[in-house]
N, C-alpha and C. Protein backbone atom coordinates (compact mmCIF):
# COMPACT_ATOMS: atom_id res chain seq x y z
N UNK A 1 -18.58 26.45 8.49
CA UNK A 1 -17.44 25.75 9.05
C UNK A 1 -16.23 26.67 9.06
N UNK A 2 -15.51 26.44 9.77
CA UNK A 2 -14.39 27.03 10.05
C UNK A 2 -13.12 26.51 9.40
N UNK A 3 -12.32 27.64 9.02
CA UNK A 3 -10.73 27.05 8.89
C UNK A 3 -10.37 25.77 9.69
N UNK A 4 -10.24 25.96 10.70
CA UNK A 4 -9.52 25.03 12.50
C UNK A 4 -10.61 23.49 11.70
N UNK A 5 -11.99 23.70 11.22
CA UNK A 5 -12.23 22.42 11.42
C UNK A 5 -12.23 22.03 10.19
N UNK A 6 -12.27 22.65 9.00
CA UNK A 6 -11.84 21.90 7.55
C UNK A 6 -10.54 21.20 7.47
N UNK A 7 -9.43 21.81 8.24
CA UNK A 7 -8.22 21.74 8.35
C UNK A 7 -8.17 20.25 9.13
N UNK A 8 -9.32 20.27 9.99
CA UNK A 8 -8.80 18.92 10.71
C UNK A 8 -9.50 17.35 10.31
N UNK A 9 -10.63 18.30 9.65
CA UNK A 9 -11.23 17.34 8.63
C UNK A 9 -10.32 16.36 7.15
N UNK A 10 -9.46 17.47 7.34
CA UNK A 10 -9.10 17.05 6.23
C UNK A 10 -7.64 16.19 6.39
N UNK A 11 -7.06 16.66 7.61
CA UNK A 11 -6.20 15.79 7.99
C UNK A 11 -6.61 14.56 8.46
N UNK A 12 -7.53 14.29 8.80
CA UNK A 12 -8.47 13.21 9.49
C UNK A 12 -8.55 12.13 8.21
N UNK A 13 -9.25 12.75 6.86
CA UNK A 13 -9.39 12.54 5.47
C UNK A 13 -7.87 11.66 4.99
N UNK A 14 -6.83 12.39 5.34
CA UNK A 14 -5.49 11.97 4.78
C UNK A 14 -5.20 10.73 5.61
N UNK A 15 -5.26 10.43 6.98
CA UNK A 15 -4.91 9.90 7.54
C UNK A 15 -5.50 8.41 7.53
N UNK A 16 -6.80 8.88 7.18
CA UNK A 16 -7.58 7.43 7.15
C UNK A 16 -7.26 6.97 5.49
N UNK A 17 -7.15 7.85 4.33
CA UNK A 17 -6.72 7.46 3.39
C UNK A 17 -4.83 6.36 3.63
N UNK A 18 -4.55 6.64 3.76
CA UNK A 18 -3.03 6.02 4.28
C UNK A 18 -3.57 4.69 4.96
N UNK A 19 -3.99 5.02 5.93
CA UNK A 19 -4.24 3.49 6.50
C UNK A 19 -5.21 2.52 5.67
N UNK A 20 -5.93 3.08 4.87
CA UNK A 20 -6.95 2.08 3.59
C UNK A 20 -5.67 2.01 2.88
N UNK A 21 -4.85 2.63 2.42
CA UNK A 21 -4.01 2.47 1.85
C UNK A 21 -3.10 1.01 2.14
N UNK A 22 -2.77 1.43 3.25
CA UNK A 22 -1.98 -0.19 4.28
C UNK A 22 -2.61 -1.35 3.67
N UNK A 23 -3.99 -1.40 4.04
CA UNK A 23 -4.43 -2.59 4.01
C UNK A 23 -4.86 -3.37 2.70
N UNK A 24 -4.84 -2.23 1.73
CA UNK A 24 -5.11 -2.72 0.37
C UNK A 24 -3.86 -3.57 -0.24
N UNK A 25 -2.83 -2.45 -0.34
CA UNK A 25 -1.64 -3.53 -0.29
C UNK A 25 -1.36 -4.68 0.36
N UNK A 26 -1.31 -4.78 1.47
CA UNK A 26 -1.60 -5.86 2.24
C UNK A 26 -2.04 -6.95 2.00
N UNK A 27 -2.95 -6.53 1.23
CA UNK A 27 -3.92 -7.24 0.83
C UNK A 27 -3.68 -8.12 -0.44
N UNK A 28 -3.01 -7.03 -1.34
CA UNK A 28 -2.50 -7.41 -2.77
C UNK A 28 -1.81 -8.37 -2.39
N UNK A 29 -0.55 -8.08 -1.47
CA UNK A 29 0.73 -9.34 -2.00
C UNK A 29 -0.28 -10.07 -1.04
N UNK A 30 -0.56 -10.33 -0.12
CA UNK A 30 -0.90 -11.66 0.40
C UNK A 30 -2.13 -12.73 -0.51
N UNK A 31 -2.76 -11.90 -1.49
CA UNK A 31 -3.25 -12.33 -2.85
C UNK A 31 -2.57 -12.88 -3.37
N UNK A 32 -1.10 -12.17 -3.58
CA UNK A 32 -0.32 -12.49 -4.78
C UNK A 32 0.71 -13.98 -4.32
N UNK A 33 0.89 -13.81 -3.19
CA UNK A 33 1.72 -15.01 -2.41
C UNK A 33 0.48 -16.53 -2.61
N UNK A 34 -0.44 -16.13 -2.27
CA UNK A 34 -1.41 -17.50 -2.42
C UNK A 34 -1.74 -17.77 -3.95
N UNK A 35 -1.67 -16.89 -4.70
CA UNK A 35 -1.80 -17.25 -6.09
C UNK A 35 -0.30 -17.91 -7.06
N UNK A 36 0.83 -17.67 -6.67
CA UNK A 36 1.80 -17.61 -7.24
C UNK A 36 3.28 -18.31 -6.33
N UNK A 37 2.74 -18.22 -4.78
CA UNK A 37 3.69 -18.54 -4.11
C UNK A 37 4.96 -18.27 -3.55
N UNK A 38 5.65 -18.05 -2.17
CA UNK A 38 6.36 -17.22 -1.95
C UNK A 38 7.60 -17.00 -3.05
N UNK A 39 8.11 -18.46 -2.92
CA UNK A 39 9.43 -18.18 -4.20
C UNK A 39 9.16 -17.34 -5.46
N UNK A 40 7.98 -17.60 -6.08
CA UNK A 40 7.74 -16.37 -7.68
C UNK A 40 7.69 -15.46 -7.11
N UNK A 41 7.06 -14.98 -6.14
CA UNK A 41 6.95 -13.68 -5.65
C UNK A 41 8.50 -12.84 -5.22
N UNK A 42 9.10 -13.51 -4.73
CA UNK A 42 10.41 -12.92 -4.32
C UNK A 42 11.27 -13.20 -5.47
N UNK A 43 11.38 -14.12 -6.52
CA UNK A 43 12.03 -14.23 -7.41
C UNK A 43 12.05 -13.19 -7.94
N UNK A 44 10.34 -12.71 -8.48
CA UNK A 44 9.72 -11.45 -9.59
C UNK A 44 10.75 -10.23 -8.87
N UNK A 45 10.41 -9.60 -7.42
CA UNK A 45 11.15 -9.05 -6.97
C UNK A 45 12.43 -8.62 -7.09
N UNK A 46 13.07 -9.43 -6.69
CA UNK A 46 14.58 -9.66 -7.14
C UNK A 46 15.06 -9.87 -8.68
N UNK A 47 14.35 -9.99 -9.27
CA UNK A 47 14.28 -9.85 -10.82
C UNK A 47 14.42 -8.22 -11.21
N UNK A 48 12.67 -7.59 -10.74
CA UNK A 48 12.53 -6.43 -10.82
C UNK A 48 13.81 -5.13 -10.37
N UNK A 49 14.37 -5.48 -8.92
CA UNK A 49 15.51 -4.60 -8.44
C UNK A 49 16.42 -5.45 -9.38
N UNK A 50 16.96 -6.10 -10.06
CA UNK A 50 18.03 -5.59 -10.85
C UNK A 50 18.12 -5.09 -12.20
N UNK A 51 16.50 -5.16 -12.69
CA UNK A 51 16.63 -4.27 -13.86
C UNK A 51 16.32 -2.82 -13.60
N UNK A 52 16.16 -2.48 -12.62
CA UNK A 52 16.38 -0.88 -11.74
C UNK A 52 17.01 -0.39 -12.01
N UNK A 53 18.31 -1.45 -11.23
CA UNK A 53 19.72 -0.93 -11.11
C UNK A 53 20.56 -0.51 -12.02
């Protein structure tokens, strides 16, 4: 194999990683919304950003 095609293999590799990526999350909160419901969910949120801050 060549440089030109490991190289594109592997960008190919990254790219599809990212988009599994998308959908896992995706996946999580819309888990987390049916288990817990929108208000806890945005509460937790808004909880979370102000002990950030």
């Amino acid at each position: 194999m060549s440089i030109s095609s490991l190289l594109s293999l592997l960008a190919l590799v990254a790219v599809l990683t990212l988009v599994v990526a998308m959908f896992v999350g995706g996946a999580v909160y819309v888990l987390r919304l049916r288990r817990h419901g929108s208000e806890a969910v945005l509460a937790a949120s808004r909880k979370r950003r102000e002990l950030r801050d």
